[in-house]
Protein backbone atom coordinates (compact mmCIF):
# COMPACT_ATOMS: atom_id res chain seq x y z
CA UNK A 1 0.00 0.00 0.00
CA UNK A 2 1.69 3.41 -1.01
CA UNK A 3 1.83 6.14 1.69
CA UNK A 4 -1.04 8.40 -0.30
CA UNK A 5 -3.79 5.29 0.75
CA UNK A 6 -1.98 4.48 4.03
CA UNK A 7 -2.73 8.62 4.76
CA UNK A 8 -6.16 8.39 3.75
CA UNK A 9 -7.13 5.38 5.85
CA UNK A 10 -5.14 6.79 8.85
CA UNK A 11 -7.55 9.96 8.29
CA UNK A 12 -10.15 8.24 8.23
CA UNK A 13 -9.40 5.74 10.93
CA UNK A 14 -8.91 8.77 13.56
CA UNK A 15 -12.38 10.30 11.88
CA UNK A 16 -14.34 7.53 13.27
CA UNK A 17 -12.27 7.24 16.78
CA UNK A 18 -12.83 10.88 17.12
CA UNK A 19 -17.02 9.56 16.29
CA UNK A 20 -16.82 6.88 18.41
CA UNK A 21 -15.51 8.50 21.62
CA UNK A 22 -18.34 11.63 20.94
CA UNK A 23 -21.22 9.03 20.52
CA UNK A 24 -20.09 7.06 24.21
CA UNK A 25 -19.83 10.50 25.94
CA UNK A 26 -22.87 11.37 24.99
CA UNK A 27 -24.50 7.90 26.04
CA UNK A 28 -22.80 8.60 29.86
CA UNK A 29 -24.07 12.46 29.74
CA UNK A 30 -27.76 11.13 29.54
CA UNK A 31 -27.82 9.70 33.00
CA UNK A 32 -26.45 5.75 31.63
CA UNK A 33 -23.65 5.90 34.18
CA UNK A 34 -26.53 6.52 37.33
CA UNK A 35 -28.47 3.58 38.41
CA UNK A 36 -32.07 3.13 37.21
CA UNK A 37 -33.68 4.94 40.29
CA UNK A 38 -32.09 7.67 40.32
CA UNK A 39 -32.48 8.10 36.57
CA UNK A 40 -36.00 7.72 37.70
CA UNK A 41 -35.93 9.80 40.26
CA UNK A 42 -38.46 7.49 42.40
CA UNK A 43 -36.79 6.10 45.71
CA UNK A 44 -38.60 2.65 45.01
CA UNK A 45 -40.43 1.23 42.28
CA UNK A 46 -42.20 -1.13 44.64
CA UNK A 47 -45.57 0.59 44.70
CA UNK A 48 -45.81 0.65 40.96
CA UNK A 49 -46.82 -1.85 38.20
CA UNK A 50 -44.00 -3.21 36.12
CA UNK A 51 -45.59 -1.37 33.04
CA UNK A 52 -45.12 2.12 34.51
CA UNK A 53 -41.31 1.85 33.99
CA UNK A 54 -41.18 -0.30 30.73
CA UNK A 55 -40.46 2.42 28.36
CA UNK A 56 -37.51 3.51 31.04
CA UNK A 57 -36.14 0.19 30.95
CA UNK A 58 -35.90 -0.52 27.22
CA UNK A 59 -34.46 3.10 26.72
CA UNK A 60 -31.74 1.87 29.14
CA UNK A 61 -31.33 -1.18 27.47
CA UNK A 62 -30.88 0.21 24.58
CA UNK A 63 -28.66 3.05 25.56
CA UNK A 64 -26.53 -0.04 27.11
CA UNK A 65 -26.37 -1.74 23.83
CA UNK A 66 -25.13 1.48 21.73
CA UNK A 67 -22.21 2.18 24.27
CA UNK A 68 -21.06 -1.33 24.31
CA UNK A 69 -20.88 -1.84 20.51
CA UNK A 70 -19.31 1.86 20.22
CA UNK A 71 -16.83 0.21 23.09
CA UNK A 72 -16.10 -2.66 20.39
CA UNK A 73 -15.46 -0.77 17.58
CA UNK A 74 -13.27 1.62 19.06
CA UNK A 75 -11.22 -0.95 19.81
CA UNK A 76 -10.74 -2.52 16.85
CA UNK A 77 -10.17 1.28 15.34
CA UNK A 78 -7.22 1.78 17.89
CA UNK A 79 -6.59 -1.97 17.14
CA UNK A 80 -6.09 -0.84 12.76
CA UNK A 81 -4.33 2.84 14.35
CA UNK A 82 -1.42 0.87 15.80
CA UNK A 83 -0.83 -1.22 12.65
CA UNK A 84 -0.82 1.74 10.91
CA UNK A 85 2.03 2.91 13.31
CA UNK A 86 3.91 -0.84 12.92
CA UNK A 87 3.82 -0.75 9.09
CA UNK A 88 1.52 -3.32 9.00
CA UNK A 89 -1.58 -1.89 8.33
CA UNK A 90 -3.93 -3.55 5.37
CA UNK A 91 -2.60 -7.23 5.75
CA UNK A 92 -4.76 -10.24 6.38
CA UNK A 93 -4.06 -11.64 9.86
CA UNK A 94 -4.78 -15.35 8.74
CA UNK A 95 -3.43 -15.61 5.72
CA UNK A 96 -1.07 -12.59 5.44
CA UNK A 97 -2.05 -11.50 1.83
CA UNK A 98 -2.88 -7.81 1.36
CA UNK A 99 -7.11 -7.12 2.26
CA UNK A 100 -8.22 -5.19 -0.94
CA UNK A 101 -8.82 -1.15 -0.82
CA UNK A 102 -12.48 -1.28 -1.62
CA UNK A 103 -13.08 -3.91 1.36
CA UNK A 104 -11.02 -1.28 3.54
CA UNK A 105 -13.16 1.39 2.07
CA UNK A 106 -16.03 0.12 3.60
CA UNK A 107 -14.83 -1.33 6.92
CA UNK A 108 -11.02 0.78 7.58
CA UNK A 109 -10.36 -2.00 10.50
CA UNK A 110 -11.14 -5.16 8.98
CA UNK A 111 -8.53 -7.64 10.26
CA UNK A 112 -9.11 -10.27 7.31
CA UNK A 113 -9.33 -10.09 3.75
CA UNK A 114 -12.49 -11.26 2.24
CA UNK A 115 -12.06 -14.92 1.27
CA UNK A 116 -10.88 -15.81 4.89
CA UNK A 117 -13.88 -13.72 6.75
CA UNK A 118 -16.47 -16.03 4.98
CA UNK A 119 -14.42 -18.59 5.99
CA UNK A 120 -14.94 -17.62 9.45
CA UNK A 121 -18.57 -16.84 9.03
CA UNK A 122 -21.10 -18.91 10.12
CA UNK A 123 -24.17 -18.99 7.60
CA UNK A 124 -26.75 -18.98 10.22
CA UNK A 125 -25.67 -18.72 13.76
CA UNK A 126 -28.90 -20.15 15.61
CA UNK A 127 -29.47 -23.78 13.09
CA UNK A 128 -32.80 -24.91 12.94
CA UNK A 129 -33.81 -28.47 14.72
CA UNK A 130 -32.84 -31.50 12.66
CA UNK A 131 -36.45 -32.34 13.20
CA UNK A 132 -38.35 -29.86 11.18
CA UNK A 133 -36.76 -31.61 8.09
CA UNK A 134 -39.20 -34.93 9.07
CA UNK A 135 -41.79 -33.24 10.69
CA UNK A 136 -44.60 -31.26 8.52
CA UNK A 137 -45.96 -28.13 10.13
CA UNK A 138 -48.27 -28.57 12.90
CA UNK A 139 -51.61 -28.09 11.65
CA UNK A 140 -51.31 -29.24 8.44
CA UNK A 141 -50.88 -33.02 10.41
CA UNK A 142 -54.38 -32.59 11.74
CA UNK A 143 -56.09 -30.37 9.42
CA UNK A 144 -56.76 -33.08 6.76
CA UNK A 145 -59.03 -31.50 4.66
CA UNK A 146 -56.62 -31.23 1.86
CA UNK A 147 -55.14 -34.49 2.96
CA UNK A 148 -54.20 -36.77 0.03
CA UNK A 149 -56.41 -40.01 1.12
CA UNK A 150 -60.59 -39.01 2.00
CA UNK A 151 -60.71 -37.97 5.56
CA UNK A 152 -64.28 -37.01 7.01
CA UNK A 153 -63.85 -37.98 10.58
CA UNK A 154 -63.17 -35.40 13.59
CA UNK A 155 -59.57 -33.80 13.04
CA UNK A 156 -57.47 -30.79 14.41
CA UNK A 157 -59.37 -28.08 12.33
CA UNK A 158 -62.82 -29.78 14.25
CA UNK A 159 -60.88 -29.40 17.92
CA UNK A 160 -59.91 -25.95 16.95
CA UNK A 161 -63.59 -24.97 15.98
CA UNK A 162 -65.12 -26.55 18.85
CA UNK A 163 -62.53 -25.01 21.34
CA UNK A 164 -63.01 -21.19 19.59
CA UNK A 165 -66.89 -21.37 20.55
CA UNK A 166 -66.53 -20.90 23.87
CA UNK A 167 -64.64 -17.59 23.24
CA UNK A 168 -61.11 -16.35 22.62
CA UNK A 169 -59.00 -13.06 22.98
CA UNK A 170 -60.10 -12.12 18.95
CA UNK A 171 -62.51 -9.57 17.55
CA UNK A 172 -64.73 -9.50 14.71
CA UNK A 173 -61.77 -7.52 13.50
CA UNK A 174 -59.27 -9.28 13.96
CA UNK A 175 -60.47 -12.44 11.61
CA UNK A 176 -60.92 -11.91 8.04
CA UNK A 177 -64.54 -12.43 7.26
CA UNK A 178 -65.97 -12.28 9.87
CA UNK A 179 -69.48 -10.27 10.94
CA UNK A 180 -70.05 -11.00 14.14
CA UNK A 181 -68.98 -12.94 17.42
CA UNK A 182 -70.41 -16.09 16.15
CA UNK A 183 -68.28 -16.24 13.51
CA UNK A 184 -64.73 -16.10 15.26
CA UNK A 185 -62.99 -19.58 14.30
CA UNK A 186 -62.20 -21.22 10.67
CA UNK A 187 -65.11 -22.22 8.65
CA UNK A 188 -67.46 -20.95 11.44
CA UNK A 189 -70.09 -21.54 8.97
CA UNK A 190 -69.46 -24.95 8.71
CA UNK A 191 -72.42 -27.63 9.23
CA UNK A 192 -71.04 -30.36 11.18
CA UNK A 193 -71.81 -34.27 11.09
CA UNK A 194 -72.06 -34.04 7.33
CA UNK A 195 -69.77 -34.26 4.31
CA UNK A 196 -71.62 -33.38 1.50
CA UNK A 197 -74.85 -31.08 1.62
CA UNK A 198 -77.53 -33.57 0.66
CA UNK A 199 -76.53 -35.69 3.93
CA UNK A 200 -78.37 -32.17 5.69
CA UNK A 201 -81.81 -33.61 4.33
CA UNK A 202 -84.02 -33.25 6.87
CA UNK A 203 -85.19 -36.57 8.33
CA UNK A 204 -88.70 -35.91 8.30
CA UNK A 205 -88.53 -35.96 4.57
CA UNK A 206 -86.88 -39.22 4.78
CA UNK A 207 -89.98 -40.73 7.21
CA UNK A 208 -92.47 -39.15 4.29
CA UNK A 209 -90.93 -41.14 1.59
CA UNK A 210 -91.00 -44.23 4.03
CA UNK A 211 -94.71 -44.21 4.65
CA UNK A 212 -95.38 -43.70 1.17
CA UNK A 213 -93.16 -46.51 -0.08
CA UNK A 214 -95.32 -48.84 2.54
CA UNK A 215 -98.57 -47.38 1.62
CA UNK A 216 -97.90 -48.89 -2.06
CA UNK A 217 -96.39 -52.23 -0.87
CA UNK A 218 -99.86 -52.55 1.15
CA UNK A 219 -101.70 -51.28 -2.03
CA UNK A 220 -100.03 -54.12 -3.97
CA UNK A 221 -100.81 -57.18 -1.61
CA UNK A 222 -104.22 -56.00 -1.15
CA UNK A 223 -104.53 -56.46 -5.01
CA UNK A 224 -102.40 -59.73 -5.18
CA UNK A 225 -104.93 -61.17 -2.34
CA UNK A 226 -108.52 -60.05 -4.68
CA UNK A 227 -106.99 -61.64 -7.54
């Protein structure tokens, strides 16, 4: 690296120190370095509910967060500063082959060059079970309407439905479709103890048909017997 690039990255280097140590100040000038009550100003938080302070607490939290990663990178810039001062400034630490200027353009104190950082990177940090390969997602193993074989018993989406009528924490709003509180589960609509909409026949037309049938089967052996 020629001593024109080696200036401009030692410019910028002590630009973002200079940014670094401004943004932590500031943190500790808001009250971060005081403890919670006395940011508060309450002597105890006993005689409130938890809820009163929430929006304190995450603002801390996240105060806490901003000064510890500004912490981090101001090490690593002091960290790129002093190779700057060694000479060796701009060289892989793995592999020792020089980290290209437009990867240093965009991060001054990277420590490897690209090729070895993926190395080093993990693709996903938190893996997913081995399980959820074999296993389908929940409901679709009980909801078998759209199952591949003809299922008309009782299954999950029937449990669901006759759980949901006895109330839940949804609205009319919050379910698409729906028009009033009788209609807050899947398919509230849904006659039950039939599959197809002829078995909803009533029965009483059933029992007309019958008595008719054995009006005519009298009819006939009244006629067989005059003959």
């Amino acid at each position: 690296m020629d001593r024109q690039m080696l200036t401009h990255f030692r410019e910028d280097l002590e630009d973002t120190k200079e940014r670094l140590v401004e943004r932590i100040s500031r943190l500790e000038e808001t009250g971060l370095g005081d403890t919670l009550s006395d940011s508060l100003g309450e002597l105890s938080v006993y005689d409130n509910h938890p809820a009163d302070i929430g929006d304190a607490v995450f603002e801390r939290g996240k105060d806490v967060a901003l000064r510890d990663n500004a912490h981090v990178l101001l090490e690593e810039v002091e960290a790129a500063l002093g190779k700057v001062d060694r000479g060796t400034y701009g060289v892989c630490e793995k592999c020792g082959r020089a980290i290209d200027e437009e990867r240093l353009e965009a991060l001054p104190w990277a420590t490897h060059c690209i090729d070895c950082q993926r190395l080093d990177e993990v693709a996903d940090p938190t893996p997913r079970p081995l399980e959820e390969e074999l296993l389908a997602p929940p409901f679709h193993r009980s909801f078998l309407d759209s199952a591949r074989f003809d299922f008309v018993g009782f299954d999950g989406e029937d449990a669901l439905q006759a759980a949901l009528k006895y109330g839940s924490s949804d609205t009319p709003q919050d379910i698409p479709g729906s028009y009033d509180f009788k209609a807050l589960w899947p398919n509230s609509n849904e006659h039950e103890g039939i599959v197809d909409r002829a078995d909803a026949i009533p029965a009483a037309a059933a029992g007309t048909r019958g008595r008719r049938n054995e009006a005519a089967a009298r009819k006939a052996a009244e006629e067989e017997e005059t003959e």
